[in-house]
N, C-alpha and C. Protein backbone atom coordinates (compact mmCIF):
# COMPACT_ATOMS: atom_id res chain seq x y z
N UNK A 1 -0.10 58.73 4.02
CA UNK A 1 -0.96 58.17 5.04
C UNK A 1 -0.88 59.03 6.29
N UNK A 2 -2.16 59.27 6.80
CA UNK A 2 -1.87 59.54 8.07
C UNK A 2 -1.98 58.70 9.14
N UNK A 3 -1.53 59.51 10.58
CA UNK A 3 -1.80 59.11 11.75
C UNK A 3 -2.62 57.81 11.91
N UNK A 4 -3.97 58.49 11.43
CA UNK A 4 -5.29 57.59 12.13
C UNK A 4 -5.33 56.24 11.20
N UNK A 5 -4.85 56.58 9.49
CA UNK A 5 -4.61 55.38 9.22
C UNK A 5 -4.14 54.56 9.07
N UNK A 6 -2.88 54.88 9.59
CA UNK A 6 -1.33 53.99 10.47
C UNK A 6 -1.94 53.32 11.58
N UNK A 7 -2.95 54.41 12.16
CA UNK A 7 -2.87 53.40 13.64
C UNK A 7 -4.16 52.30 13.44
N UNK A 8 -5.08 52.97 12.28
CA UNK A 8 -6.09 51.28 11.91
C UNK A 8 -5.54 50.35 11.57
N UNK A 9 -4.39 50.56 10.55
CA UNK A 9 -3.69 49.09 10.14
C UNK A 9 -2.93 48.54 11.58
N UNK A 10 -2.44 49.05 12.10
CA UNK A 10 -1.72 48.97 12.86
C UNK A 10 -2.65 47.75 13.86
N UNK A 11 -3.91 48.42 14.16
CA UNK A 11 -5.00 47.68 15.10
C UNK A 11 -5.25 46.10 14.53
N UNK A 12 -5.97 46.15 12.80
CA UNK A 12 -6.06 45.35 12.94
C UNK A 12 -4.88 44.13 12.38
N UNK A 13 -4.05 44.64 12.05
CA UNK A 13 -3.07 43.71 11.93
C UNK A 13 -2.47 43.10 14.03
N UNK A 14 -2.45 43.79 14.41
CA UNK A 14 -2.69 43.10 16.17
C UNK A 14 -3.67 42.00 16.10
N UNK A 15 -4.93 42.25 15.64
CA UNK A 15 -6.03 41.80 15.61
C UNK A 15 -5.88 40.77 15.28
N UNK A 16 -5.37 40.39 13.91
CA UNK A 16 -4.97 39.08 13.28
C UNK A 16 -3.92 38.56 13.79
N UNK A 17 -2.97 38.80 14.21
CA UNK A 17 -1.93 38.33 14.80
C UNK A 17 -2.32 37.56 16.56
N UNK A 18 -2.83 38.11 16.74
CA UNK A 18 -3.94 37.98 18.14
C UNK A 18 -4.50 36.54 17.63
N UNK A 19 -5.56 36.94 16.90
CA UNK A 19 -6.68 35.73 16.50
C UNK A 19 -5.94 34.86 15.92
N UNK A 20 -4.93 34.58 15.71
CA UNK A 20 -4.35 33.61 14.68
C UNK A 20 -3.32 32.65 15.99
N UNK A 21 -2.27 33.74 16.91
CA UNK A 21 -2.19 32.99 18.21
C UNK A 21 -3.16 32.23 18.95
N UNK A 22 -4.00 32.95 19.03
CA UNK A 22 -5.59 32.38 19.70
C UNK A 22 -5.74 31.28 19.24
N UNK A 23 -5.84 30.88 18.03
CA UNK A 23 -6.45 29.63 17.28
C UNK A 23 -5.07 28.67 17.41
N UNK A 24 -3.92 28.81 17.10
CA UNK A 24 -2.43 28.43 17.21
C UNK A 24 -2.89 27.77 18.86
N UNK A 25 -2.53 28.36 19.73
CA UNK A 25 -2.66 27.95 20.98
C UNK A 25 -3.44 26.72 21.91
N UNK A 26 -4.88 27.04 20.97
CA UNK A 26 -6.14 26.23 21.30
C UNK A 26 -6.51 25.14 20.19
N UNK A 27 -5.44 24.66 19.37
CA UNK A 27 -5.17 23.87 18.71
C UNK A 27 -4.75 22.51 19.62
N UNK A 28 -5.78 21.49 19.64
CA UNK A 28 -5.34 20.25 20.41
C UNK A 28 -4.44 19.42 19.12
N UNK A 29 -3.75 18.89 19.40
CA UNK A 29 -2.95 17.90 18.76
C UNK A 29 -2.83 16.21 19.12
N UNK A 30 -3.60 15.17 18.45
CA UNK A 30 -2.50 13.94 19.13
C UNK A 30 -1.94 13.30 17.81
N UNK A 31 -0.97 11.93 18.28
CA UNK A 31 -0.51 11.10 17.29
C UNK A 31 -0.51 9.41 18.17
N UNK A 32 -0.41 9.45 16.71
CA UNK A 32 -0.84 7.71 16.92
C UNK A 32 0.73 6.82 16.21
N UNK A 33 0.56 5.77 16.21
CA UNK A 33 1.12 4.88 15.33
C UNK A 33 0.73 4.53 14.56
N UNK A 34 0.49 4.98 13.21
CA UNK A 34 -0.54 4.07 12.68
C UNK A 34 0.14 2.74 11.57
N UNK A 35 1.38 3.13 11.49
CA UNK A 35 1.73 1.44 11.37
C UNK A 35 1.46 0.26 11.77
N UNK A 36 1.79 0.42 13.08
CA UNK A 36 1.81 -0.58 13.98
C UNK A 36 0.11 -0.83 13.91
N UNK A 37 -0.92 0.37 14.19
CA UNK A 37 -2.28 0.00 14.21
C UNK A 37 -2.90 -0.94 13.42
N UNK A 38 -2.64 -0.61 12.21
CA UNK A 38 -3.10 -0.71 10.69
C UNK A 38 -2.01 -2.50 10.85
N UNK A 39 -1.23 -2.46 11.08
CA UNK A 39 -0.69 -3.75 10.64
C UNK A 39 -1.32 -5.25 11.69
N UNK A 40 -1.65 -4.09 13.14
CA UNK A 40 -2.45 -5.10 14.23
C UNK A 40 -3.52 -5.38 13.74
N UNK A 41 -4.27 -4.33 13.26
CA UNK A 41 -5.84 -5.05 12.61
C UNK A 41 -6.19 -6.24 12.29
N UNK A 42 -7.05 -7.12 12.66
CA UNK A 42 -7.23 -8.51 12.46
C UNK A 42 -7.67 -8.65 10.96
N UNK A 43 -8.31 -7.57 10.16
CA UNK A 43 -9.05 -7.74 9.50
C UNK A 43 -7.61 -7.32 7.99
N UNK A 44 -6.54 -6.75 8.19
CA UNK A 44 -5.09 -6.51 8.27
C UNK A 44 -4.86 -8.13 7.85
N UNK A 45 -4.57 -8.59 8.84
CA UNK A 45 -3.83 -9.90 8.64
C UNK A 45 -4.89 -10.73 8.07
N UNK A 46 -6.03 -11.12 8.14
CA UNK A 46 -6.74 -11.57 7.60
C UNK A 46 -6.03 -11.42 5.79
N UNK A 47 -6.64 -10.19 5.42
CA UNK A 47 -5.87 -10.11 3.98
C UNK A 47 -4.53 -10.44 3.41
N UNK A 48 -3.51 -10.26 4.43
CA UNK A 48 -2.28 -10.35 4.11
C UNK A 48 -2.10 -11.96 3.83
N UNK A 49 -3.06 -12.53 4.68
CA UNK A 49 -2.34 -14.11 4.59
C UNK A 49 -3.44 -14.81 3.43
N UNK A 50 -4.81 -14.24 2.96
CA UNK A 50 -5.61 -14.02 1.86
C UNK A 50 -4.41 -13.85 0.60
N UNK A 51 -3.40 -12.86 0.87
CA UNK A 51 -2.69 -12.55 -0.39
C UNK A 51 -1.77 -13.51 -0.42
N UNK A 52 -1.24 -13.55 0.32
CA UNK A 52 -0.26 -14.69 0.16
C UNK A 52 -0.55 -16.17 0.17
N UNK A 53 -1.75 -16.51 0.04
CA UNK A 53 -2.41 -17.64 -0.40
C UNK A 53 -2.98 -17.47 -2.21
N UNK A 54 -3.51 -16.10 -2.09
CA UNK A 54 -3.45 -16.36 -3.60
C UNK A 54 -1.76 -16.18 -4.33
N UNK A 55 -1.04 -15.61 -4.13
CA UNK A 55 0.42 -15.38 -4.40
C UNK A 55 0.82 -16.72 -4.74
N UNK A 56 0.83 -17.68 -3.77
CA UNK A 56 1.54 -18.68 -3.96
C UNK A 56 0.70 -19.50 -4.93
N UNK A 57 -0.45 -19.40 -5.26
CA UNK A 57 -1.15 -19.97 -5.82
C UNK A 57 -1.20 -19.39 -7.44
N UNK A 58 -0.82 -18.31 -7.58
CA UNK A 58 0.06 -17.80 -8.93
C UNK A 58 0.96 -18.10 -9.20
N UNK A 59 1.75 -18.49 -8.40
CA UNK A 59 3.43 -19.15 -8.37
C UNK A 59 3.40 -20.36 -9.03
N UNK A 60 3.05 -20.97 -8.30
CA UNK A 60 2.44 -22.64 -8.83
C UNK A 60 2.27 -22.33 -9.38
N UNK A 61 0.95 -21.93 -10.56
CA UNK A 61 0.84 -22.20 -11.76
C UNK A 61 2.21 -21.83 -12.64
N UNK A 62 2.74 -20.47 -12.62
CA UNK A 62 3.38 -20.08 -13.25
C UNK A 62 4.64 -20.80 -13.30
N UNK A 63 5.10 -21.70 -12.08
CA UNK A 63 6.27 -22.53 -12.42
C UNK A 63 5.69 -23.73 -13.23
N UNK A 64 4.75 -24.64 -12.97
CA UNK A 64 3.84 -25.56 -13.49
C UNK A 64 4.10 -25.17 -15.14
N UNK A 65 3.74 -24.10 -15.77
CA UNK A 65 3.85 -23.88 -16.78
C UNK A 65 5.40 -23.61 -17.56
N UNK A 66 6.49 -22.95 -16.72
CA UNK A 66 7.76 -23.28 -16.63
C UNK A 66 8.59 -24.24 -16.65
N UNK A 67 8.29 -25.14 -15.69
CA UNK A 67 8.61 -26.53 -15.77
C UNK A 67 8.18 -27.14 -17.11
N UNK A 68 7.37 -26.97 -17.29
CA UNK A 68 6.73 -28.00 -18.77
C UNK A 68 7.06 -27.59 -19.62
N UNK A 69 7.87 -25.98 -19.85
CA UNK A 69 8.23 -25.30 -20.99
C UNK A 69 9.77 -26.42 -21.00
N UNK A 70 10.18 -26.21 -19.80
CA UNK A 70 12.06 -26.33 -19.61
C UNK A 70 12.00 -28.19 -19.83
N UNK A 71 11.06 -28.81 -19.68
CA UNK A 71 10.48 -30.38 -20.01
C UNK A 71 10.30 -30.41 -21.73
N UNK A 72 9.93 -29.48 -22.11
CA UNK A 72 9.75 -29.57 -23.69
C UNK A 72 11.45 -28.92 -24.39
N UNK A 73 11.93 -28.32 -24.12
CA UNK A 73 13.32 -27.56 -24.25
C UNK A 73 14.45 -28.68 -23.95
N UNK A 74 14.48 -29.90 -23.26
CA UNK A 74 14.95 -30.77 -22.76
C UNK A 74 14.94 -31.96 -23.51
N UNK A 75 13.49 -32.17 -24.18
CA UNK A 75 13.18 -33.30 -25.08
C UNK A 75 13.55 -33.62 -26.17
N UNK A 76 13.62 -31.95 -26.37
CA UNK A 76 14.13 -31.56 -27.92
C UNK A 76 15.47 -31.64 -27.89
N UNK A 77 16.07 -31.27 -27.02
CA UNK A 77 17.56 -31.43 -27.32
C UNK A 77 18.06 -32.92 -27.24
N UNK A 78 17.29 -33.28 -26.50
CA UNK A 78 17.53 -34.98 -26.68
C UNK A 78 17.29 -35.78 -27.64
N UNK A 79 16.48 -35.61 -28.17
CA UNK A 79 15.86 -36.12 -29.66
C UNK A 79 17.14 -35.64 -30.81
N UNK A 80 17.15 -34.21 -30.58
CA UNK A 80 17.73 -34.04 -31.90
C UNK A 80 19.72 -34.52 -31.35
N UNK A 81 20.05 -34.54 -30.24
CA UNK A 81 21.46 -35.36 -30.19
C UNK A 81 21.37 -36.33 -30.12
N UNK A 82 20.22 -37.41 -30.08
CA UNK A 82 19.98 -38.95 -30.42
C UNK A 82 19.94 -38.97 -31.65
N UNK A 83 20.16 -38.02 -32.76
CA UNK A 83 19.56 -38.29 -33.52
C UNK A 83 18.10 -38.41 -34.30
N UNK A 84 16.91 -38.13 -33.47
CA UNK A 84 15.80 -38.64 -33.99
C UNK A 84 15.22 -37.29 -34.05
N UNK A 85 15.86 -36.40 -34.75
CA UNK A 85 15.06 -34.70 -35.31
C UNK A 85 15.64 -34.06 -36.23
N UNK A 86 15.36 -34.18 -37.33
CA UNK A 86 16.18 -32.86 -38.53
C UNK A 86 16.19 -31.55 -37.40
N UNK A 87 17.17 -30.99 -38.60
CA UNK A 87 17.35 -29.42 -38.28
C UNK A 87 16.24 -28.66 -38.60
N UNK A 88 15.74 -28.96 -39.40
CA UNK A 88 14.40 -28.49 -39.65
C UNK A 88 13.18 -28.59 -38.81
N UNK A 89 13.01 -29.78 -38.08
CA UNK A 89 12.46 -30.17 -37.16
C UNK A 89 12.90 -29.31 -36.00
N UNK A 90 14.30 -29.15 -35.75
CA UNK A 90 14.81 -28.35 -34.46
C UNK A 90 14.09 -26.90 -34.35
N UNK A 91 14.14 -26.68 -35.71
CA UNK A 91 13.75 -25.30 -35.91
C UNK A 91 12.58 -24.85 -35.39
N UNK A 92 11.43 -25.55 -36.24
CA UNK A 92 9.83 -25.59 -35.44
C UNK A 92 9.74 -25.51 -33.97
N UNK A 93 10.60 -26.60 -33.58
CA UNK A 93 10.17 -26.92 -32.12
C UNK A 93 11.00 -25.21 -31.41
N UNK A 94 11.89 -24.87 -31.88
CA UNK A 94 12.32 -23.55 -31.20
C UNK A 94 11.35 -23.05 -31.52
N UNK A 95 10.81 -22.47 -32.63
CA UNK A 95 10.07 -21.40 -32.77
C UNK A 95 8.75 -21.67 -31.79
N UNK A 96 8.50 -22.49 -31.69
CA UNK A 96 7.31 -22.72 -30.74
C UNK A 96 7.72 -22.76 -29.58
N UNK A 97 8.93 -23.10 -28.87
CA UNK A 97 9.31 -22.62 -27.41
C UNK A 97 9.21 -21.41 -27.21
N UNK A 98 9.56 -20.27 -28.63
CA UNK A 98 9.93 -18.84 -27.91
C UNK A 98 8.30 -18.41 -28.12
N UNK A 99 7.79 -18.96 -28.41
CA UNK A 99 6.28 -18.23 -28.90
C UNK A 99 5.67 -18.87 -27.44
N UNK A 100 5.81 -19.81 -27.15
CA UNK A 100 5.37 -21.01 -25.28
C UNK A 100 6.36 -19.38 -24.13
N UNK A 101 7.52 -19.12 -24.15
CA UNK A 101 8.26 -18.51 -23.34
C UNK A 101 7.68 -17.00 -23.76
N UNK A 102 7.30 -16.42 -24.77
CA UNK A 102 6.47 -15.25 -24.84
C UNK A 102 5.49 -15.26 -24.15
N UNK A 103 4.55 -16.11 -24.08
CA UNK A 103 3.15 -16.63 -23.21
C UNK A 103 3.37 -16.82 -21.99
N UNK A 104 4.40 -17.76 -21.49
CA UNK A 104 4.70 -17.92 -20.38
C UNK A 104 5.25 -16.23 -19.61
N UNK A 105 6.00 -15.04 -20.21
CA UNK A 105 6.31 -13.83 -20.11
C UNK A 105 4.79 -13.03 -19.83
N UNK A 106 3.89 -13.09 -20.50
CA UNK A 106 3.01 -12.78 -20.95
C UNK A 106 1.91 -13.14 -19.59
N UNK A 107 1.99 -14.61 -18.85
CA UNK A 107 0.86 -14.56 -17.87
C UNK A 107 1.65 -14.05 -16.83
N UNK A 108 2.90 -14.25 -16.87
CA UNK A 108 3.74 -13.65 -15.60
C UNK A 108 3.46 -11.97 -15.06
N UNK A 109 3.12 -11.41 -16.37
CA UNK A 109 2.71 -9.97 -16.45
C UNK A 109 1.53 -10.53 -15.69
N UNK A 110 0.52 -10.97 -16.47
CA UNK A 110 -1.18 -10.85 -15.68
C UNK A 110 -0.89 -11.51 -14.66
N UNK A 111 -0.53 -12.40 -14.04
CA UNK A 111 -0.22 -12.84 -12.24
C UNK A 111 0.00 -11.69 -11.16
N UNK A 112 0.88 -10.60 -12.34
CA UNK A 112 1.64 -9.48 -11.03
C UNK A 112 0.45 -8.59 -11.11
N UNK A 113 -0.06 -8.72 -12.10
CA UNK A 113 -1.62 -7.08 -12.14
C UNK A 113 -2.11 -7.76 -11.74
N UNK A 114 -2.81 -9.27 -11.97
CA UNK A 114 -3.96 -9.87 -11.03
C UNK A 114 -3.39 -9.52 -9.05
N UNK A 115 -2.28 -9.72 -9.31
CA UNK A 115 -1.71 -9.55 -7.69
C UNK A 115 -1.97 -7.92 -7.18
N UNK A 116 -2.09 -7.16 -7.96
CA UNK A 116 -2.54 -6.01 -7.12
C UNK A 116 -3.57 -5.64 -7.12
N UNK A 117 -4.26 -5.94 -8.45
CA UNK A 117 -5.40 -5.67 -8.11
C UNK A 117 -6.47 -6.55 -7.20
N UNK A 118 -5.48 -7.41 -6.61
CA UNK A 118 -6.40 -8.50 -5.53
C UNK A 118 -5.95 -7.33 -3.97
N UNK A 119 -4.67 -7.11 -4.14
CA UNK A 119 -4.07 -6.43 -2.64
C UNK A 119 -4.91 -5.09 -2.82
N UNK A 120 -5.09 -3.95 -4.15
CA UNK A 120 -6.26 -2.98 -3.49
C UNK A 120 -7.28 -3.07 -3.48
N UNK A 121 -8.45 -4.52 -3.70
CA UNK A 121 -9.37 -4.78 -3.65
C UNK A 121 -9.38 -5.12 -2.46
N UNK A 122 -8.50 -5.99 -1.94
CA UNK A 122 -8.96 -6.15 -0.01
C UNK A 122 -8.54 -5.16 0.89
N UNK A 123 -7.34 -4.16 0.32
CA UNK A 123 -6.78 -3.59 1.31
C UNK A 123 -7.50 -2.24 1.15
N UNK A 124 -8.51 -1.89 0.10
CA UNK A 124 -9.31 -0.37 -0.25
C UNK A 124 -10.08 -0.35 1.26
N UNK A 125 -10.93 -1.26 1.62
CA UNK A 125 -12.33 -1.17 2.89
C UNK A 125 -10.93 -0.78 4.10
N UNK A 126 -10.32 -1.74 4.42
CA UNK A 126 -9.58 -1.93 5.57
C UNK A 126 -9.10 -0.34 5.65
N UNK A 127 -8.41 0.54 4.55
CA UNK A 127 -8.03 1.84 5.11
C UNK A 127 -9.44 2.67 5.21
N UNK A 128 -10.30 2.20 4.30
CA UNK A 128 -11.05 3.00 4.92
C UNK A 128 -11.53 2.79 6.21
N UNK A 129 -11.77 1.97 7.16
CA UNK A 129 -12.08 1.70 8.43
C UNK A 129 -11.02 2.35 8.90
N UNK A 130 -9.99 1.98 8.80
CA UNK A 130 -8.71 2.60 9.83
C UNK A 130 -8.64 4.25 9.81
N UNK A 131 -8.71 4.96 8.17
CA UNK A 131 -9.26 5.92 8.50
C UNK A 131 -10.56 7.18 8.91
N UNK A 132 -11.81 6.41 8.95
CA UNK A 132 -12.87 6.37 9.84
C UNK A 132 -12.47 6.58 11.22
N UNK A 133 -11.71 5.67 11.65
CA UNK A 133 -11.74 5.04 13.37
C UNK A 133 -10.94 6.39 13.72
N UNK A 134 -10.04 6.65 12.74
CA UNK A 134 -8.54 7.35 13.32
C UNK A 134 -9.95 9.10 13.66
N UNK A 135 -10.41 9.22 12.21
CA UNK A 135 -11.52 10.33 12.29
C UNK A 135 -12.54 10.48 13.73
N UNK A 136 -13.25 9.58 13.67
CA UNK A 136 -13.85 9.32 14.94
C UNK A 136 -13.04 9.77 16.05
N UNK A 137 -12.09 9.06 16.67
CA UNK A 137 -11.32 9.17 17.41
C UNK A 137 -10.67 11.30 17.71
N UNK A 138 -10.64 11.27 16.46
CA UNK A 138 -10.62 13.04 16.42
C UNK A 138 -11.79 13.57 17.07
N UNK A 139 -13.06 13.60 16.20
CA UNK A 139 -13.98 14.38 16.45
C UNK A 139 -14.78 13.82 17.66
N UNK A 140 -14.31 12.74 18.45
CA UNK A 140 -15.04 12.60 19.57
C UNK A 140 -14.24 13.07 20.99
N UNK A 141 -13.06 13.15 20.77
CA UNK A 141 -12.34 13.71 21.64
C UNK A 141 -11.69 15.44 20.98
N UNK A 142 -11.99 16.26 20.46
CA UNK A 142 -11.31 17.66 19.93
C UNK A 142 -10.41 17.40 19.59
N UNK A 143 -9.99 16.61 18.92
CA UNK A 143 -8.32 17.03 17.79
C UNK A 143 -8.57 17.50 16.89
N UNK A 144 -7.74 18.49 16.70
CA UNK A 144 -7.40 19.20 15.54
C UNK A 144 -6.75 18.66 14.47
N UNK A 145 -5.66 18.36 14.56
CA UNK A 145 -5.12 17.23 14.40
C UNK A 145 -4.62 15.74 14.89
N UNK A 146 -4.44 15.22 13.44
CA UNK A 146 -3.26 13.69 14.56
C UNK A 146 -2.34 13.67 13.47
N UNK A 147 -1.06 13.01 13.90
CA UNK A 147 0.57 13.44 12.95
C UNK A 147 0.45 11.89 13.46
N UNK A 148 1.18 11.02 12.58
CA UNK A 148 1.96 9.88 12.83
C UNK A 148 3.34 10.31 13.77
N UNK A 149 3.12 9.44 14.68
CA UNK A 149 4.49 8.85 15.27
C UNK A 149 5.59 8.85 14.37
N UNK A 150 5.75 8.32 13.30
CA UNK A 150 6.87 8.33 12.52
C UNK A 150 7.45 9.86 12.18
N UNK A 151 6.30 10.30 11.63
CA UNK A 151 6.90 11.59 11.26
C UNK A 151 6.44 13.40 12.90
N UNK A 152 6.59 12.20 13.95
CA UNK A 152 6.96 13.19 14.96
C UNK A 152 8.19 13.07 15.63
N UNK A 153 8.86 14.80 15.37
CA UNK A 153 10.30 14.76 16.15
C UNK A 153 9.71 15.08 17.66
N UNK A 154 9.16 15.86 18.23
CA UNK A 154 8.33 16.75 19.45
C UNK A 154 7.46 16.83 19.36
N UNK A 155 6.81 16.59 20.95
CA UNK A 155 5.57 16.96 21.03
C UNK A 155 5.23 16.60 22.49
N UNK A 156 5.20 18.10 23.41
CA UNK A 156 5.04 18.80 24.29
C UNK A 156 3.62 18.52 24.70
N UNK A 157 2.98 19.00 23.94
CA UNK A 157 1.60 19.24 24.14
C UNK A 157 0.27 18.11 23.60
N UNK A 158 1.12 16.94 22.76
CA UNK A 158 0.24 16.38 22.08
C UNK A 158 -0.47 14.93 22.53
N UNK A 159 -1.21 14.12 22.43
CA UNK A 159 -1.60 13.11 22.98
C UNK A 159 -1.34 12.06 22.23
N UNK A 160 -0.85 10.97 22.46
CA UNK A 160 -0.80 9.42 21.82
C UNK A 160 -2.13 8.68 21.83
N UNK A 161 -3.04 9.28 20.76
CA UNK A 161 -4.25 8.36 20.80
C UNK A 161 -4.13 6.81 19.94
N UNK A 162 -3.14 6.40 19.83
CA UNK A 162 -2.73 4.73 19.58
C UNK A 162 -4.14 3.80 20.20
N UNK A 163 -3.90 3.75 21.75
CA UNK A 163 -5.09 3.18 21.83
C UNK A 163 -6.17 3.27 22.02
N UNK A 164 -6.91 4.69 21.51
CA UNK A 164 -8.06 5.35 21.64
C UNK A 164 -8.20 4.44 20.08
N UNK A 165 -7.53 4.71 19.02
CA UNK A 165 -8.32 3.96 17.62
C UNK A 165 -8.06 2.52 18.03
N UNK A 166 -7.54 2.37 18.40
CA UNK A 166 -7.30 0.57 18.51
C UNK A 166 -8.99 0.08 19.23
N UNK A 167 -9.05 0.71 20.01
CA UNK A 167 -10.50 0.58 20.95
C UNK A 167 -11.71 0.89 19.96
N UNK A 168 -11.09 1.70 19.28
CA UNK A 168 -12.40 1.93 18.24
C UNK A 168 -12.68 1.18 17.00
N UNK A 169 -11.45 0.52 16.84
CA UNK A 169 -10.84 -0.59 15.90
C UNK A 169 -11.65 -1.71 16.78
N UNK A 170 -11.85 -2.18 17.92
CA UNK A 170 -12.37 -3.08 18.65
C UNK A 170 -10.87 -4.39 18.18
N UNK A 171 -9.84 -3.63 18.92
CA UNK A 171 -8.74 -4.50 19.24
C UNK A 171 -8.14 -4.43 20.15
């Protein structure tokens, strides 16, 4: 290599190093909370207490059906130490408890999938608003970025737009 083409690389590697400070520099930054945001949302708690109304309302049934299993498991043992059940009789009635306690296993499964798929059916819109608002909130004021609060150690230069989305959240 010569001279002249030592000193082109040379240029534009400045060049990039230059333009890349440039952009580095003029990089706005803010952060938010967005825990705390996302958990203030009215529309937030709205769902949460939505879930935990249907929750408990899976519960109930599922003890309802428990109870009446541990009511039939109870009868039987009483019958057959009164006397009034062959062993043979004992037998049936087990085999039909564990086949009742398979079922009863069995809706306990569909209660917990019905349970989420109720929590990302209400909670899918809500992030999307929160992250809309948080967006907005960027492109109407120049951020480049926004970092959660949680995962900021420093920040010198950056802005706490917390209640810029909250306002845009209309909270």
């Amino acid at each position: 290599m010569n001279y002249k083409s030592i000193a082109k690389w040379g240029v534009m590697v400045f060049a990039v190093i230059a333009f890349a400070a440039t952009n580095m520099t003029a990089q706005k930054i803010g952060h938010m909370n967005s825990q705390l945001v996302f958990t203030e949302m009215p529309a937030t708690k709205s769902a949460k207490s939505s879930m935990e109304d249907f929750s408990k309302q899976l519960n109930s049934d599922y003890t309802a059906k428990e109870e009446k299993l541990q009511k039939k498991v109870a009868d039987a043992e009483k019958r057959y130490s009164e006397g009034n059940m062959t062993p043979k009789e004992l037998e049936a009635v087990r085999a039909e408890i564990q086949k009742q306690m398979a079922g009863l296993e069995q809706d306990r499964q569909r209660f917990q999938q019905q349970l989420i798929e109720k929590e990302e059916k209400e909670m899918q819109p809500l992030v999307e608003k929160f992250t809309n608002a948080i967006k907005a909130v960027a492109t109407e004021n120049g951020y480049d970025f926004i970092i959660d609060s949680s995962a900021l150690l420093y920040a010198e230069d950056a802005d706490d737009i917390t209640d810029k989305v909250k306002a845009k959240l209309s909270m």
